[in-house]
N, C-alpha and C. Protein backbone atom coordinates (compact mmCIF):
# COMPACT_ATOMS: atom_id res chain seq x y z
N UNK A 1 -72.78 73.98 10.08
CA UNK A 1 -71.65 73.36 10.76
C UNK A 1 -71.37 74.16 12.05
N UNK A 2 -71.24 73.53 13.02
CA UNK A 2 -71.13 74.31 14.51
C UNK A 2 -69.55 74.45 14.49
N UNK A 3 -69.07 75.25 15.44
CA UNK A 3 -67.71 75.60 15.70
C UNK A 3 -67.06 74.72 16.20
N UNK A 4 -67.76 73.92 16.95
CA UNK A 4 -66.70 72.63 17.24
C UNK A 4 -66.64 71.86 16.41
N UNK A 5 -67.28 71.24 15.13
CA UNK A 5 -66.84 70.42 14.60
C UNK A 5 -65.96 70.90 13.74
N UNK A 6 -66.47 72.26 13.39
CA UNK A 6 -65.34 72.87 12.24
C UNK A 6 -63.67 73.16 13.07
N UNK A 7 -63.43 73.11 14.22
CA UNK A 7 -62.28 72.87 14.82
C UNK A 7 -61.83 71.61 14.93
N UNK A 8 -62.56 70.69 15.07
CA UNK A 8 -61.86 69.22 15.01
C UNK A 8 -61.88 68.99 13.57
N UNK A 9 -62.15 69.54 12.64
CA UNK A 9 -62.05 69.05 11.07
C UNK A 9 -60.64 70.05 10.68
N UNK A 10 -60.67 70.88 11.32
CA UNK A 10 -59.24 71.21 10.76
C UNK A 10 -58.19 70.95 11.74
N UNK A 11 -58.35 70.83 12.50
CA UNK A 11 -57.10 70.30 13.41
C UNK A 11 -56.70 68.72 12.81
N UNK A 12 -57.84 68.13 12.34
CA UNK A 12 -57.60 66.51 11.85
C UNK A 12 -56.76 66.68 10.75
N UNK A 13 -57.23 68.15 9.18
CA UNK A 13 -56.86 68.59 8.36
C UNK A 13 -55.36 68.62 8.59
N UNK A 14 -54.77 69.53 9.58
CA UNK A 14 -53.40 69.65 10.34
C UNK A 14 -52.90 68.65 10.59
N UNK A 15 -52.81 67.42 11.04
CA UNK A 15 -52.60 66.30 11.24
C UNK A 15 -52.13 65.61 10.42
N UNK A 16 -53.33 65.06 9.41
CA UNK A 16 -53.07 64.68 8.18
C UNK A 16 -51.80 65.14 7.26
N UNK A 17 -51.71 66.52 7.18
CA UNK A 17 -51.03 67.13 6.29
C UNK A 17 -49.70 66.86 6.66
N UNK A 18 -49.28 67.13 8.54
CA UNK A 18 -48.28 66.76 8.96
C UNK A 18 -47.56 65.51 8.21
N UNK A 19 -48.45 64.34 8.25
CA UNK A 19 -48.00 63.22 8.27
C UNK A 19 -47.62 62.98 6.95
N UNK A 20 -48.36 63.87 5.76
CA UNK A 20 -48.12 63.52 4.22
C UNK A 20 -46.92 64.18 4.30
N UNK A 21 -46.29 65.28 4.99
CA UNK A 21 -45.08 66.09 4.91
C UNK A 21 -44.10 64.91 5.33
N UNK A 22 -44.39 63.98 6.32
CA UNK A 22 -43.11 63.53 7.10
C UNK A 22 -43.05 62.44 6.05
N UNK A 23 -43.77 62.20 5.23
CA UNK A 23 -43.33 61.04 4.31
C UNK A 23 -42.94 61.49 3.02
N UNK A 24 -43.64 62.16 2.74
CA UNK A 24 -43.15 62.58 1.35
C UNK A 24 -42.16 63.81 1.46
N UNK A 25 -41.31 64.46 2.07
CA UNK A 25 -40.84 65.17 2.04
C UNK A 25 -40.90 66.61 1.75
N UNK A 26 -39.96 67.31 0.94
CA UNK A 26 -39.80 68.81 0.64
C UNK A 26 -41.47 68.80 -0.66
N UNK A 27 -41.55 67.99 -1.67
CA UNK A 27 -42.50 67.62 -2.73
C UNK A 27 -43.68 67.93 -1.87
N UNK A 28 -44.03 67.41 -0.58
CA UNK A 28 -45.08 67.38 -0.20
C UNK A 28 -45.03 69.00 0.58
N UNK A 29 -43.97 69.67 1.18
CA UNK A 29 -44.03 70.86 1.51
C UNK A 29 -44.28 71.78 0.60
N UNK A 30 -44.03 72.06 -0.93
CA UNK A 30 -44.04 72.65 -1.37
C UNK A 30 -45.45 72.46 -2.00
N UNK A 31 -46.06 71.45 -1.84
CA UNK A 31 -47.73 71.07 -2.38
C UNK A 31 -48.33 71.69 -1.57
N UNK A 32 -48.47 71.62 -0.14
CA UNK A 32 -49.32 72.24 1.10
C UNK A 32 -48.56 73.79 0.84
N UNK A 33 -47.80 74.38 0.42
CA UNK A 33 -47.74 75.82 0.58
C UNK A 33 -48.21 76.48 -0.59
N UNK A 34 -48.35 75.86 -2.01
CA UNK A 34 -49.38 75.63 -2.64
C UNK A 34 -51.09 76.48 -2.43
N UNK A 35 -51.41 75.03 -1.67
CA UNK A 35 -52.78 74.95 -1.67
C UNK A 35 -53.03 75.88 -0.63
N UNK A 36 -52.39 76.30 0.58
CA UNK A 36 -52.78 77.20 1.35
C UNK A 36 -52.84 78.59 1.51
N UNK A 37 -51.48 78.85 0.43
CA UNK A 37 -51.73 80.20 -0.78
C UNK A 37 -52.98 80.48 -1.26
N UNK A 38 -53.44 79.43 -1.93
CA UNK A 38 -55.00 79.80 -2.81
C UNK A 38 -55.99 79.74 -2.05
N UNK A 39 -55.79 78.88 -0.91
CA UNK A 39 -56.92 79.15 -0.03
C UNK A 39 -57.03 80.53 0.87
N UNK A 40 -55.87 81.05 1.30
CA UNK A 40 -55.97 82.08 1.90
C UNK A 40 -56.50 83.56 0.70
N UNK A 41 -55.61 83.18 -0.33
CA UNK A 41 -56.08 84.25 -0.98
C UNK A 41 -57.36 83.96 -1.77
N UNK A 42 -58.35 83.30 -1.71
CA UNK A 42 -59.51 83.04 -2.14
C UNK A 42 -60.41 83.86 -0.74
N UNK A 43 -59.95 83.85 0.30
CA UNK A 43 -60.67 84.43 1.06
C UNK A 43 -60.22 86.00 1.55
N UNK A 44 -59.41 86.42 0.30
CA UNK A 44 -58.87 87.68 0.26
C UNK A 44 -58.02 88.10 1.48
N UNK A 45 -56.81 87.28 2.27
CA UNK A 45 -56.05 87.30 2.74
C UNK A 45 -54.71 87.45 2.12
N UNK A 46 -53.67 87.97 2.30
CA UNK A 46 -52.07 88.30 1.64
C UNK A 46 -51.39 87.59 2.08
N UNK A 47 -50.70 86.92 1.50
CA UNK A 47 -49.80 86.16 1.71
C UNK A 47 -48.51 86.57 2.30
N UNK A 48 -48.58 87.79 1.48
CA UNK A 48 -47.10 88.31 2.15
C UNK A 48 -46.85 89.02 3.70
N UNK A 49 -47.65 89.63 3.88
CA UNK A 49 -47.98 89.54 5.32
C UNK A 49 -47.66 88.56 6.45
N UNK A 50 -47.75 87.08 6.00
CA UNK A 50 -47.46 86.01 6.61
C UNK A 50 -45.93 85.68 6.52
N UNK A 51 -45.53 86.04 5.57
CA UNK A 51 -43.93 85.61 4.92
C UNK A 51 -43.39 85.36 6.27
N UNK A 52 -42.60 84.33 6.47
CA UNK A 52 -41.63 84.39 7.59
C UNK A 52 -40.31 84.96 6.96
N UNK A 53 -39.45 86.09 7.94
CA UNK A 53 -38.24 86.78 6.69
C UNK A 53 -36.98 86.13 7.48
N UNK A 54 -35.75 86.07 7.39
CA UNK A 54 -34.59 85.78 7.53
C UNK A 54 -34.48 86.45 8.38
């Protein structure tokens, strides 16, 4: 897979997800923070590091 397509496949990814958020609501926010948890930490990234704090 070349670098440009793997940038237009996740930017489309981004997109998509947007749009399942604006319809389905908080259910659908809390699904995508979910799945992007396990994906980051499958590639041995911390989550908490990312935390946005108050």
């Amino acid at each position: 897979m070349n670098d440009n397509y793997a940038m237009k496949h996740v930017a489309i990814e981004k997109f998509v997800n947007i749009q399942r958020i604006k319809k389905n609501g908080e259910k659908e926010i809390d699904y995508q923070d979910r799945i992007a948890r396990a994906e980051l930490q499958a590639l041995g990234i911390s989550t908490e590091d990312l935390e946005l704090r108050d």
